[in-house]
PDB file of N, CA and C in Angstrom:
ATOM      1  N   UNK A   1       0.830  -1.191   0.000  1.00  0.00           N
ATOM      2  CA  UNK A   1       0.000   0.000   0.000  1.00  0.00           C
ATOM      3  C   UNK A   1       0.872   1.251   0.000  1.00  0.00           C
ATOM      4  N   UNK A   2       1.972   1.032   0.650  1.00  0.00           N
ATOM      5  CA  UNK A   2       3.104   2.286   1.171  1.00  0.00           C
ATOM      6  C   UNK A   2       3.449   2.560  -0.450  1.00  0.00           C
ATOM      7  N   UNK A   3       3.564   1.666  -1.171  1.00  0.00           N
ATOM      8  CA  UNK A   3       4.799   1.989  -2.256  1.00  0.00           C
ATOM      9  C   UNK A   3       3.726   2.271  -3.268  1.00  0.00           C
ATOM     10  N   UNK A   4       2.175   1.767  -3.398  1.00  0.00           N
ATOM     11  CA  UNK A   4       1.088   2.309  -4.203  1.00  0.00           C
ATOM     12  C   UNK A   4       1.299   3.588  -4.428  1.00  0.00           C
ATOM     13  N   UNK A   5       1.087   3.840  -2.898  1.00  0.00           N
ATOM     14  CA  UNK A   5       0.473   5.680  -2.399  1.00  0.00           C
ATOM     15  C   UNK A   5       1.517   6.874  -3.372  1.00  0.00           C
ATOM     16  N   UNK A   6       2.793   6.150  -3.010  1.00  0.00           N
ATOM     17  CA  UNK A   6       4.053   7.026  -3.472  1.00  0.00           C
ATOM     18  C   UNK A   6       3.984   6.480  -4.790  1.00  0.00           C
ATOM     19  N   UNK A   7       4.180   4.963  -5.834  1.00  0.00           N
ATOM     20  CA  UNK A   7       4.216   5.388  -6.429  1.00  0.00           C
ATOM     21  C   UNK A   7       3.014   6.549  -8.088  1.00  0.00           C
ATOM     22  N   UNK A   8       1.934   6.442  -7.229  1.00  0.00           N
ATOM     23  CA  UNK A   8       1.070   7.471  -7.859  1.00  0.00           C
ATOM     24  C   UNK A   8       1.252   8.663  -7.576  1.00  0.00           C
ATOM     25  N   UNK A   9       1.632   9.091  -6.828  1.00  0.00           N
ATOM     26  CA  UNK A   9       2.158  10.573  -6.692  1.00  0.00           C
ATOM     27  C   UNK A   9       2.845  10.839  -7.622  1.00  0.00           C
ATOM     28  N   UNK A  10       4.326  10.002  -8.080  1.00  0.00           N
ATOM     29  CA  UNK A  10       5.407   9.870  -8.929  1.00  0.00           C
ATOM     30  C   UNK A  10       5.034   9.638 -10.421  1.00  0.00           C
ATOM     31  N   UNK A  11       3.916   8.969 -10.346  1.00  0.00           N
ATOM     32  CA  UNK A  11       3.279   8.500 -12.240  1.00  0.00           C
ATOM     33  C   UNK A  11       2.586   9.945 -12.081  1.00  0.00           C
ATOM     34  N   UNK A  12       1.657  10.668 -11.347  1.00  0.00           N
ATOM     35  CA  UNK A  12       1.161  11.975 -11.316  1.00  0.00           C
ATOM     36  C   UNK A  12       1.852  12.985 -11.874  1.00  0.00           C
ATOM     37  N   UNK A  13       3.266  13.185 -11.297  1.00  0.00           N
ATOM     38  CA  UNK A  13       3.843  13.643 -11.590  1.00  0.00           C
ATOM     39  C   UNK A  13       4.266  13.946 -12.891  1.00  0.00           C
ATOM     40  N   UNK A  14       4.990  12.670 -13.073  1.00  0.00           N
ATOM     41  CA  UNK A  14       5.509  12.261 -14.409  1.00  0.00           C
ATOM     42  C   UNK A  14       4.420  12.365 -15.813  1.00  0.00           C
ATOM     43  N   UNK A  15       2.994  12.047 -15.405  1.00  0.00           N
ATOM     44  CA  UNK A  15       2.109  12.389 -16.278  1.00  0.00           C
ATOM     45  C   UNK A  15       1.736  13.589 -16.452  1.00  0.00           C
ATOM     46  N   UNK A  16       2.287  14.493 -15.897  1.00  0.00           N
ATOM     47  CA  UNK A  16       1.853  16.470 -16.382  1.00  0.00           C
ATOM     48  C   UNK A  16       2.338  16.803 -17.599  1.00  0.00           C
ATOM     49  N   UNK A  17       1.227  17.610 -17.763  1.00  0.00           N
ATOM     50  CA  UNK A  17       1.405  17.722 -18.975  1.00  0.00           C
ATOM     51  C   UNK A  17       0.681  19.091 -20.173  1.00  0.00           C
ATOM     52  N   UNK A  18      -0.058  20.052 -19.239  1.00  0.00           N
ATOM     53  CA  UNK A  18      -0.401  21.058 -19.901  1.00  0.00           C
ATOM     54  C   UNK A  18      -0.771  22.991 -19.541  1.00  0.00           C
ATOM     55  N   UNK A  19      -0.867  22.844 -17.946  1.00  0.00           N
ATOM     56  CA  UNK A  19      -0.629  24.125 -17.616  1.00  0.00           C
ATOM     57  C   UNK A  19       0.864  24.480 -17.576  1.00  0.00           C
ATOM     58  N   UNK A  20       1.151  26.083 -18.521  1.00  0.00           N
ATOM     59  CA  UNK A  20       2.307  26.404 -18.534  1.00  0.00           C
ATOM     60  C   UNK A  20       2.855  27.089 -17.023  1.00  0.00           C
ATOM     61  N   UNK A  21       2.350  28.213 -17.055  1.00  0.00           N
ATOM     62  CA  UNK A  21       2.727  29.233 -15.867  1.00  0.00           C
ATOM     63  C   UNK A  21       2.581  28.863 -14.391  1.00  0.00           C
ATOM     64  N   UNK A  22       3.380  29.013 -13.536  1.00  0.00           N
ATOM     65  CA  UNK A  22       3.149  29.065 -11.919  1.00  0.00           C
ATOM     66  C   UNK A  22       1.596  29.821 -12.324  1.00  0.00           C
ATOM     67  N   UNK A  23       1.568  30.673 -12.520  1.00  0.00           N
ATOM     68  CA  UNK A  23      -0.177  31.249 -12.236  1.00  0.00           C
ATOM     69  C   UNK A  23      -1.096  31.205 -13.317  1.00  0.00           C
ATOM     70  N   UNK A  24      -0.189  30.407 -14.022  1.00  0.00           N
ATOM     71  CA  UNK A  24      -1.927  29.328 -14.400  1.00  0.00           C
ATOM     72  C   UNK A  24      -2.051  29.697 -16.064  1.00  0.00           C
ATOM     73  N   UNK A  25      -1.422  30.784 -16.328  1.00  0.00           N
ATOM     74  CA  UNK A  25      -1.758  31.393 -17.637  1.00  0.00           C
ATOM     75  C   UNK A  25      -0.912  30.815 -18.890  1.00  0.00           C
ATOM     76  N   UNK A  26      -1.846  29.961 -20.048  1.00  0.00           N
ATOM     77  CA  UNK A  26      -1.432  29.097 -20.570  1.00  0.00           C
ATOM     78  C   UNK A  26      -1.003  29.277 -21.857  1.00  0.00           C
ATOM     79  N   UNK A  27      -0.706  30.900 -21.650  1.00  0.00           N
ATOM     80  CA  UNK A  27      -0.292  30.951 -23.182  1.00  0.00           C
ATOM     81  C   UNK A  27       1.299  31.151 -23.450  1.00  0.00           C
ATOM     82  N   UNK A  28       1.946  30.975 -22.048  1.00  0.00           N
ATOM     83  CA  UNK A  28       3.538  31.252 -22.215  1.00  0.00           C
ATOM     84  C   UNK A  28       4.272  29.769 -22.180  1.00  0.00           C
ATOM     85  N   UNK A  29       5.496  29.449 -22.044  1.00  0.00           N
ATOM     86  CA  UNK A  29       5.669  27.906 -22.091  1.00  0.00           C
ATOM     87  C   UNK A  29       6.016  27.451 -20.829  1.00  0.00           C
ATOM     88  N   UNK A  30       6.282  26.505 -20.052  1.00  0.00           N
ATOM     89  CA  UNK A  30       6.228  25.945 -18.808  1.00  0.00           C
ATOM     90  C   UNK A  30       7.458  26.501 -18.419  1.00  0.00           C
ATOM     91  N   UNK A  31       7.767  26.363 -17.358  1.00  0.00           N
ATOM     92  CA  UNK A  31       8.957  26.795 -16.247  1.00  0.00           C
ATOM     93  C   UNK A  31       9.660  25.876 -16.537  1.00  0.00           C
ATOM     94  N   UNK A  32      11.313  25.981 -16.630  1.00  0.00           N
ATOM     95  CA  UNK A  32      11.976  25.170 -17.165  1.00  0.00           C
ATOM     96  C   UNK A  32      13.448  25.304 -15.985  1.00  0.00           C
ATOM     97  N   UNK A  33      13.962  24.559 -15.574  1.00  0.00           N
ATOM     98  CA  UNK A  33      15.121  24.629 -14.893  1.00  0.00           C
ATOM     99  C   UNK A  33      15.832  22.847 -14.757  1.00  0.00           C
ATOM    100  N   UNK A  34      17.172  23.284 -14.561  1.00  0.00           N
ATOM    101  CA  UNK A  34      17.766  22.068 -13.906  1.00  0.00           C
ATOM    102  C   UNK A  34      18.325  22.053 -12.814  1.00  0.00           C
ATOM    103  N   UNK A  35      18.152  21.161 -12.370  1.00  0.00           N
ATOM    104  CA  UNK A  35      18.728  20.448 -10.835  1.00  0.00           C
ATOM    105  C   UNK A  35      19.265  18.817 -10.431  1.00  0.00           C
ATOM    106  N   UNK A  36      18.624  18.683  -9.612  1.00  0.00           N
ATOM    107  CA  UNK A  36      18.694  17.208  -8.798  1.00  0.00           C
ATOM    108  C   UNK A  36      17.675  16.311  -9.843  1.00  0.00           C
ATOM    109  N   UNK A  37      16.917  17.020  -8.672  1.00  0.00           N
ATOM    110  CA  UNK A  37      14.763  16.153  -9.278  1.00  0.00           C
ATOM    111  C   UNK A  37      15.073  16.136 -10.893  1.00  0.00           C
ATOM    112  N   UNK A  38      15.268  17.274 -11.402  1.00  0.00           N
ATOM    113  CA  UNK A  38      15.418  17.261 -12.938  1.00  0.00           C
ATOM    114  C   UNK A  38      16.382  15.846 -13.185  1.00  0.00           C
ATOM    115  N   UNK A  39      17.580  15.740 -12.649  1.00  0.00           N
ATOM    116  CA  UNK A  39      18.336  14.953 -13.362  1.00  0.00           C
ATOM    117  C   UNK A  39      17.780  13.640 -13.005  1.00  0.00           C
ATOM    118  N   UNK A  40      17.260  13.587 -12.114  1.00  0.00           N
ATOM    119  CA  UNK A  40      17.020  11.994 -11.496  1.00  0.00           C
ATOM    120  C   UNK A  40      15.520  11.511 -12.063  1.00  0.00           C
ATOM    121  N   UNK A  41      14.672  12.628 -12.387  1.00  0.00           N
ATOM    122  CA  UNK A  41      13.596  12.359 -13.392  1.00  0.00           C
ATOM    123  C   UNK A  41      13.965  11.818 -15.250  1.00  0.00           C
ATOM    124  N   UNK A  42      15.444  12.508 -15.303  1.00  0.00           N
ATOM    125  CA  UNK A  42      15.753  11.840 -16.976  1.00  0.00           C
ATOM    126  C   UNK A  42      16.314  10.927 -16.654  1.00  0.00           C
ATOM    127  N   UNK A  43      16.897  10.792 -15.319  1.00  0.00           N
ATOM    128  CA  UNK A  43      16.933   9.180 -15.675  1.00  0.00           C
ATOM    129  C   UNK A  43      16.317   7.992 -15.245  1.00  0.00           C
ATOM    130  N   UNK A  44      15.130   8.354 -14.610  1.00  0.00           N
ATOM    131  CA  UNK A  44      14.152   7.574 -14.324  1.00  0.00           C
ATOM    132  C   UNK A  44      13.852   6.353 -15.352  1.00  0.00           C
ATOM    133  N   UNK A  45      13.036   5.098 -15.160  1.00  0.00           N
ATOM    134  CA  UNK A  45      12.302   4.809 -16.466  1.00  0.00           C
ATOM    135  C   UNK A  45      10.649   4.922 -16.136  1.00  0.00           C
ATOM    136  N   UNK A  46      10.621   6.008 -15.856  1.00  0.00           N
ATOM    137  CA  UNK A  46       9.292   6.330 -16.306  1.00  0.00           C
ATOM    138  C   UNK A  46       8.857   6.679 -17.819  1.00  0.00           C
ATOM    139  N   UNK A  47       7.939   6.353 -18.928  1.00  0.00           N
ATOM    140  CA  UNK A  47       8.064   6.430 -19.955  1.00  0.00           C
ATOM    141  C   UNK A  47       7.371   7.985 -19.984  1.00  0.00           C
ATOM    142  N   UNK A  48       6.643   8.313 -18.921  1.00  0.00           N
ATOM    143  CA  UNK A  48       6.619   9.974 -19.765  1.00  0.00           C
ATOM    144  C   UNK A  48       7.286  11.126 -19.107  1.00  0.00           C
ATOM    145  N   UNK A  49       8.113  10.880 -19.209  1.00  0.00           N
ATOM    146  CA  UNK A  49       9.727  11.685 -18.640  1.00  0.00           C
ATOM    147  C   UNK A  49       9.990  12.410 -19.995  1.00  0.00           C
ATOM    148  N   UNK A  50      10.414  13.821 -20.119  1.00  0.00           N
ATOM    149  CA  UNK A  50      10.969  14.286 -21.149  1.00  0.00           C
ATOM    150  C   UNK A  50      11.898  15.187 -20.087  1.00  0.00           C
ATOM    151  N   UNK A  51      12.498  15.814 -21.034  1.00  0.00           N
ATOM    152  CA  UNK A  51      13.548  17.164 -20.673  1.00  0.00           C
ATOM    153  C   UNK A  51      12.614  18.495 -20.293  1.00  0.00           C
ATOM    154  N   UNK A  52      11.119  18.265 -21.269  1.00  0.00           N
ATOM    155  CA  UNK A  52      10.507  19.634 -20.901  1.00  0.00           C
ATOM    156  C   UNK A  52       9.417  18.810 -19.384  1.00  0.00           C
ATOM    157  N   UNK A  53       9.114  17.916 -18.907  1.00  0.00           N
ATOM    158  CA  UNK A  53       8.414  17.426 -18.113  1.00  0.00           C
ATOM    159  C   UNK A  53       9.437  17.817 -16.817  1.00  0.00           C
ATOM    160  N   UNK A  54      10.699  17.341 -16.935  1.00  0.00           N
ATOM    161  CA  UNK A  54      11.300  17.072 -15.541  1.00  0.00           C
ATOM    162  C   UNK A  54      12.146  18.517 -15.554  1.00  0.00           C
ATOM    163  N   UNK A  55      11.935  19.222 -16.490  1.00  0.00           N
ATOM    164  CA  UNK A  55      12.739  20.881 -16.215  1.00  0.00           C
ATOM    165  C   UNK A  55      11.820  21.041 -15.475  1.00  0.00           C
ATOM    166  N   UNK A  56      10.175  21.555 -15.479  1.00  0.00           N
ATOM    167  CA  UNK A  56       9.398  21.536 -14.713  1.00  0.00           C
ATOM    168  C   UNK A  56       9.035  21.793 -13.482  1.00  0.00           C
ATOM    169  N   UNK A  57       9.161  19.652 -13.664  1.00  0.00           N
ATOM    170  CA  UNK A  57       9.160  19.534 -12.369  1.00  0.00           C
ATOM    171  C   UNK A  57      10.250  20.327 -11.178  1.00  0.00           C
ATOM    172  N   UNK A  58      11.592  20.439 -12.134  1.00  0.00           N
ATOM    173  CA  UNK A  58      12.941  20.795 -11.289  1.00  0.00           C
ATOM    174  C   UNK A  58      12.171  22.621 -10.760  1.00  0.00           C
ATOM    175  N   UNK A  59      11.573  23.288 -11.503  1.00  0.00           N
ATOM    176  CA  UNK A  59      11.575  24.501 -11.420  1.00  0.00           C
ATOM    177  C   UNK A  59      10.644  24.812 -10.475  1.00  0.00           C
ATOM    178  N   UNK A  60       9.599  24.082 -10.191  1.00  0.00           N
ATOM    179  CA  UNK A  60       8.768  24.296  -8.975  1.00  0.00           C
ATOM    180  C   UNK A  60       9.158  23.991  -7.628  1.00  0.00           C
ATOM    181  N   UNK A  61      10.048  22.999  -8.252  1.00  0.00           N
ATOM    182  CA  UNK A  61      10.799  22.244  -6.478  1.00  0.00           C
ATOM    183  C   UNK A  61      11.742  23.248  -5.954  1.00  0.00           C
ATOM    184  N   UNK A  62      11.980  24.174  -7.533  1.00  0.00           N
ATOM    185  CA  UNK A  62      12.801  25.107  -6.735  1.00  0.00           C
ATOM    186  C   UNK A  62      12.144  26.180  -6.337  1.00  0.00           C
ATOM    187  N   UNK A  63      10.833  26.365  -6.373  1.00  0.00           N
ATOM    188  CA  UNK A  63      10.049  27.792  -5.741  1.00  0.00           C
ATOM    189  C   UNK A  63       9.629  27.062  -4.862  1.00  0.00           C
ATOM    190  N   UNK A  64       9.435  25.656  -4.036  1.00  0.00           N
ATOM    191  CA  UNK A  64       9.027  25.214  -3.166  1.00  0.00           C
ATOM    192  C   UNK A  64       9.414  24.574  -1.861  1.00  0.00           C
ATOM    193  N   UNK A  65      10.600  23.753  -2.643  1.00  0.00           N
ATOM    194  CA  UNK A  65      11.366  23.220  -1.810  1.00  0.00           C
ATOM    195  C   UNK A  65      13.237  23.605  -1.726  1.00  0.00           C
ATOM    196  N   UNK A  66      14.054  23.190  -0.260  1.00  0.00           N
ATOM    197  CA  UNK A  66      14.911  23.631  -0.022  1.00  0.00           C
ATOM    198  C   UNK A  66      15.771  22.753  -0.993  1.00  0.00           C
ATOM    199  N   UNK A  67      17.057  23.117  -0.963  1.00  0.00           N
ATOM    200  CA  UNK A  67      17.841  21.975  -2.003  1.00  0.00           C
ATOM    201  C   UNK A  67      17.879  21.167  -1.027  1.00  0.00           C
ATOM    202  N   UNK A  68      17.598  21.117   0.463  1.00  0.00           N
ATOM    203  CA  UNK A  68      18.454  19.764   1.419  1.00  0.00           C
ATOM    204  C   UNK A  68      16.913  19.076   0.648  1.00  0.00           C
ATOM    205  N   UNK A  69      15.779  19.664   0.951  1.00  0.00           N
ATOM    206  CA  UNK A  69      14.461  18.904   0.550  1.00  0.00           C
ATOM    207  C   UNK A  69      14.343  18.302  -1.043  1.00  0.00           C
ATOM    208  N   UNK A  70      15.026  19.098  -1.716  1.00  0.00           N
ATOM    209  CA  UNK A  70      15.347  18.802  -2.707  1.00  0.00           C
ATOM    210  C   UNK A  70      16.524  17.241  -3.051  1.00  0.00           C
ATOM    211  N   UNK A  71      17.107  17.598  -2.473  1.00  0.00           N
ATOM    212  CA  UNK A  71      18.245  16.297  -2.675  1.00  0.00           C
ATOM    213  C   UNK A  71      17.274  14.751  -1.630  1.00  0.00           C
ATOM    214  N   UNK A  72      16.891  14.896  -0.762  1.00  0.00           N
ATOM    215  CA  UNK A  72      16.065  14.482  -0.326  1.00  0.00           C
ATOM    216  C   UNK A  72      15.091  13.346  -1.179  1.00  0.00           C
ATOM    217  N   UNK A  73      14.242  14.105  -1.889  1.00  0.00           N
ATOM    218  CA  UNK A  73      13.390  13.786  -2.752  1.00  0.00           C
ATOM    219  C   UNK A  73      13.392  12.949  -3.859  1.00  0.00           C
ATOM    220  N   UNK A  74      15.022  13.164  -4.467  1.00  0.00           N
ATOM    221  CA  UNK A  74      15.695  12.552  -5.067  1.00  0.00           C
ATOM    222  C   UNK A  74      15.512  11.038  -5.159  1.00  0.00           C
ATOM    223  N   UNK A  75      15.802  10.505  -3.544  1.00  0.00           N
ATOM    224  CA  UNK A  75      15.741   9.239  -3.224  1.00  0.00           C
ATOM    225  C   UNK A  75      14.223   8.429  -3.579  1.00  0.00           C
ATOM    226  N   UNK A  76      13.285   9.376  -4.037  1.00  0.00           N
ATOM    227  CA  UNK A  76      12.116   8.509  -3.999  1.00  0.00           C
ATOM    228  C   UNK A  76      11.626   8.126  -5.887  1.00  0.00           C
ATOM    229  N   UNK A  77      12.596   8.390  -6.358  1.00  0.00           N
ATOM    230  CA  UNK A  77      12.461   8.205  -7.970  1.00  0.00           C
ATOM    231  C   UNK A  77      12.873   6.448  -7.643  1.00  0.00           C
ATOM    232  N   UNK A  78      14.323   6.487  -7.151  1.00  0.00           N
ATOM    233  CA  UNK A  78      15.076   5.144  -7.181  1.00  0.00           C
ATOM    234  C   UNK A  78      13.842   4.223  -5.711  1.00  0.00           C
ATOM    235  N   UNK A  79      13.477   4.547  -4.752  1.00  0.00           N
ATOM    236  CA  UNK A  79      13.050   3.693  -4.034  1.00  0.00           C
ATOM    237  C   UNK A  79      11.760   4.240  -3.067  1.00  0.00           C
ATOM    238  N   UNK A  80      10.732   3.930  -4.068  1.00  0.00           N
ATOM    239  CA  UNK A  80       9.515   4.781  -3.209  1.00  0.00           C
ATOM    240  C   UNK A  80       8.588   4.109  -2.172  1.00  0.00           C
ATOM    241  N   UNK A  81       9.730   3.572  -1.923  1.00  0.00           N
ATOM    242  CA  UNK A  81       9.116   2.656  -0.184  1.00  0.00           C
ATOM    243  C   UNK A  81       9.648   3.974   0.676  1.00  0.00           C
ATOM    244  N   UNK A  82      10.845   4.829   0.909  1.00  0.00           N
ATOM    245  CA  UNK A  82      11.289   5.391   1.463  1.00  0.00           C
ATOM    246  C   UNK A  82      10.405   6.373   1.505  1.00  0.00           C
ATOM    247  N   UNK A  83       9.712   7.161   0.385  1.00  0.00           N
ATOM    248  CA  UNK A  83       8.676   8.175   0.959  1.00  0.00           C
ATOM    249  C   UNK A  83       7.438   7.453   1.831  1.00  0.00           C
ATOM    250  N   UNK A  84       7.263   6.180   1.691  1.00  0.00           N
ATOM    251  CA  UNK A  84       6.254   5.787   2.851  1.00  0.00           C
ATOM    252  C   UNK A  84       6.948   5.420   4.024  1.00  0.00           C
ATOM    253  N   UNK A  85       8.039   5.063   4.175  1.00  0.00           N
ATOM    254  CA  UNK A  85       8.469   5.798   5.732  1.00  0.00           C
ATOM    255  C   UNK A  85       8.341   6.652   6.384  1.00  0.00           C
ATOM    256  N   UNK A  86       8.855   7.670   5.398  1.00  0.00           N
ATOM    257  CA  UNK A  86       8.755   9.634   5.299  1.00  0.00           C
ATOM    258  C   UNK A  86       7.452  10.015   5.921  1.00  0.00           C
ATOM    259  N   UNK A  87       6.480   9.405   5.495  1.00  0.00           N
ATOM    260  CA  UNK A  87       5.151  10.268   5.489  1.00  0.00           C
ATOM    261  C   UNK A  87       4.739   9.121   6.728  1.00  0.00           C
ATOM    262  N   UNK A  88       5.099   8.179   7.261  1.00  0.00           N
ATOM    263  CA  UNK A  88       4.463   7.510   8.533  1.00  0.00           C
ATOM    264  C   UNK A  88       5.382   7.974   9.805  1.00  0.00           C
ATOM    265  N   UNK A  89       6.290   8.449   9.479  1.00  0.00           N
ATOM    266  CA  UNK A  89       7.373   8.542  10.483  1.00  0.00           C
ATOM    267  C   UNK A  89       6.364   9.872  11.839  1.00  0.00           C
ATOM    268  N   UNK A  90       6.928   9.672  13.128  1.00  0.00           N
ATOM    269  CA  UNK A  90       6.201  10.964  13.638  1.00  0.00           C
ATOM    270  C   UNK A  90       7.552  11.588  13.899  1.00  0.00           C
ATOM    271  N   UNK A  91       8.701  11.533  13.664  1.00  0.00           N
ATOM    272  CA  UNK A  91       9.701  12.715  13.859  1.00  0.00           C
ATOM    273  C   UNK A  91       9.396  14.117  13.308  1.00  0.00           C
ATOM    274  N   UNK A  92       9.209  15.081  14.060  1.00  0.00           N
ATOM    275  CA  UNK A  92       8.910  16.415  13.743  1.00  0.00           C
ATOM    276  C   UNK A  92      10.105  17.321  12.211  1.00  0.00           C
ATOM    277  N   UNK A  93      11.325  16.472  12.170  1.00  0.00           N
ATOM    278  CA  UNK A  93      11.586  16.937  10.734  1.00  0.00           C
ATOM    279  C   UNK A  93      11.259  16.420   9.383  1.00  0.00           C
ATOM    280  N   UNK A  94      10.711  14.608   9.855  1.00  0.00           N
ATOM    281  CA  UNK A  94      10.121  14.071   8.818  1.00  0.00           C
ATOM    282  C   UNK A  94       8.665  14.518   8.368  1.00  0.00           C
ATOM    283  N   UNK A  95       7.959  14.979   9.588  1.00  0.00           N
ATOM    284  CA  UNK A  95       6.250  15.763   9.000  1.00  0.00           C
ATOM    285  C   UNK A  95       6.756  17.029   8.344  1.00  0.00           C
ATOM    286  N   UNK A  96       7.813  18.092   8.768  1.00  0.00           N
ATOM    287  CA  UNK A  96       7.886  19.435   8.056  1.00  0.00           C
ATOM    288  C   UNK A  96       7.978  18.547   6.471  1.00  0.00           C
ATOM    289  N   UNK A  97       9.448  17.886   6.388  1.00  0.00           N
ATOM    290  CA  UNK A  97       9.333  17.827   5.123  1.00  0.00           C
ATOM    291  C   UNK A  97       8.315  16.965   4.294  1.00  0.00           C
ATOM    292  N   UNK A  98       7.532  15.758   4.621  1.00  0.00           N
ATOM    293  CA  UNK A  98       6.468  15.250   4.000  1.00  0.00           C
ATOM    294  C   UNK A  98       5.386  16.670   3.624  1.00  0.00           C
ATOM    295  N   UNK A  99       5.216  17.369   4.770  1.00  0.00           N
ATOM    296  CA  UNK A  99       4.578  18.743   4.169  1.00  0.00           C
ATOM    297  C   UNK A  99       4.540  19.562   3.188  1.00  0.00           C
ATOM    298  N   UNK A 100       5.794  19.570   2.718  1.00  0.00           N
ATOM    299  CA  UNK A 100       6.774  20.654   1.914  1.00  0.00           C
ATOM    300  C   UNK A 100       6.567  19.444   0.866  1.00  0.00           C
ATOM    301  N   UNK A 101       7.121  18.414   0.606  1.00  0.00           N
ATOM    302  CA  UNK A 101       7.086  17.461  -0.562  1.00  0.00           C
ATOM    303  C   UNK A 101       5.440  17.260  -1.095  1.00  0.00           C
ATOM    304  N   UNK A 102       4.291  17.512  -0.084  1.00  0.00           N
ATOM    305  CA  UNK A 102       3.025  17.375  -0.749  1.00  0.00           C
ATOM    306  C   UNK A 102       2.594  18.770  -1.594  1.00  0.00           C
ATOM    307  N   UNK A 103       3.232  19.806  -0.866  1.00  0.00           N
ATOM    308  CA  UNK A 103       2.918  21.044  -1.477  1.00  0.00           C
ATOM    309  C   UNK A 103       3.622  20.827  -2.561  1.00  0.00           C
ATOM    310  N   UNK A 104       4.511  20.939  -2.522  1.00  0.00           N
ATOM    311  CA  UNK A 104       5.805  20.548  -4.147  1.00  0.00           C
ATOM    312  C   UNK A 104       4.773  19.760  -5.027  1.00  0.00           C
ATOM    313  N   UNK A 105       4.443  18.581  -4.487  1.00  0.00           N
ATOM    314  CA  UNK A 105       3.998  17.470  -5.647  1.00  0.00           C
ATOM    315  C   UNK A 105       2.847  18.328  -6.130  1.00  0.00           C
ATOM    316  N   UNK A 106       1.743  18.612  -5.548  1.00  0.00           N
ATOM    317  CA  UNK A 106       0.290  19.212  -6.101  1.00  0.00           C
ATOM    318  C   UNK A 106       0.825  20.088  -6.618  1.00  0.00           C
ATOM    319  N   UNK A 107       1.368  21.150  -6.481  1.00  0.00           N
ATOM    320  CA  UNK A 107       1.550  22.653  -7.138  1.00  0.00           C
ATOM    321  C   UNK A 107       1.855  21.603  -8.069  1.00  0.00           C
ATOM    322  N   UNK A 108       3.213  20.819  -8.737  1.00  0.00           N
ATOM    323  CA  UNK A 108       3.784  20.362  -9.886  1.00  0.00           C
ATOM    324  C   UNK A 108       3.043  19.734 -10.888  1.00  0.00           C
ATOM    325  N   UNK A 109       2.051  19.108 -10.213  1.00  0.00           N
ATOM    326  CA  UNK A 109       0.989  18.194 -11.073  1.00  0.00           C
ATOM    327  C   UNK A 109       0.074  19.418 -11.459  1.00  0.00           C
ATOM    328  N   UNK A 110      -0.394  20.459 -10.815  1.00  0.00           N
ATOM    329  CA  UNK A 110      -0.863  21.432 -11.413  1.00  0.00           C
ATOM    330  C   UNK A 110      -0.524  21.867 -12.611  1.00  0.00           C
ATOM    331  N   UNK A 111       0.707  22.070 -12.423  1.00  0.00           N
ATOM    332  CA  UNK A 111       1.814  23.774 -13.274  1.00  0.00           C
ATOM    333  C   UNK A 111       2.101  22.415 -14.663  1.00  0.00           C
ATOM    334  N   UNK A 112       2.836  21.406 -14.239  1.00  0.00           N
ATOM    335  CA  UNK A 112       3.284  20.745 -15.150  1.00  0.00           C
ATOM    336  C   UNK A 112       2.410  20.137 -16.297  1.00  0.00           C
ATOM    337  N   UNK A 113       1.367  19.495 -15.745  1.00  0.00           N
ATOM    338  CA  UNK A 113       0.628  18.877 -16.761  1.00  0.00           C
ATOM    339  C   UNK A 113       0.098  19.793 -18.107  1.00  0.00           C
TER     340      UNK A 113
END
């Protein structure tokens, strides 16, 4: 169930695909940057991974999340049992960041798709 939860968040992700702008307005082209998330999304094998999908994704994580949260996050492309640790854990730095990673994911599935 742990590795369901996470990995639909991650196919969510990976399936965006048509709002351009952080604010919504769809006539400019998507937010584009590289990073971590970016690199570890091209090399994912998710089949709908592109360069313009996971710039994206990289560019919101960076209006959202910290790079430690960022590098972080990383780990759940390669093994998404670890975000269902993340999100059951009650350590008070594992809820900030499960927090911060849900805001990240929704805004992204928003902006990206």
């Amino acid at each position: 169930m742990k590795q369901i939860m996470m990995l639909g968040v991650i196919l969510s992700l990976s399936g965006c695909g048509g709002v351009n702008r952080f604010d919504g307005d769809t006539r400019g082209a998507r937010p584009m940057a590289s990073g971590p998330l970016s690199d570890a999304c091209l090399q994912s094998d998710r089949k709908a991974r592109s360069r313009a999908l996971c710039g994206c994704i990289q560019a919101v994580a960076n209006d959202t999340l910290s790079g430690r949260d960022q590098r972080r996050a990383v780990g759940f492309y390669s093994d998404p049992h670890s975000a269902q640790e993340i999100r059951q854990s009650n350590r008070s730095g594992d809820e900030r960041f499960w927090s911060a990673y849900i805001a990240y994911a929704e805004k992204a599935e928003r902006i990206c798709r």
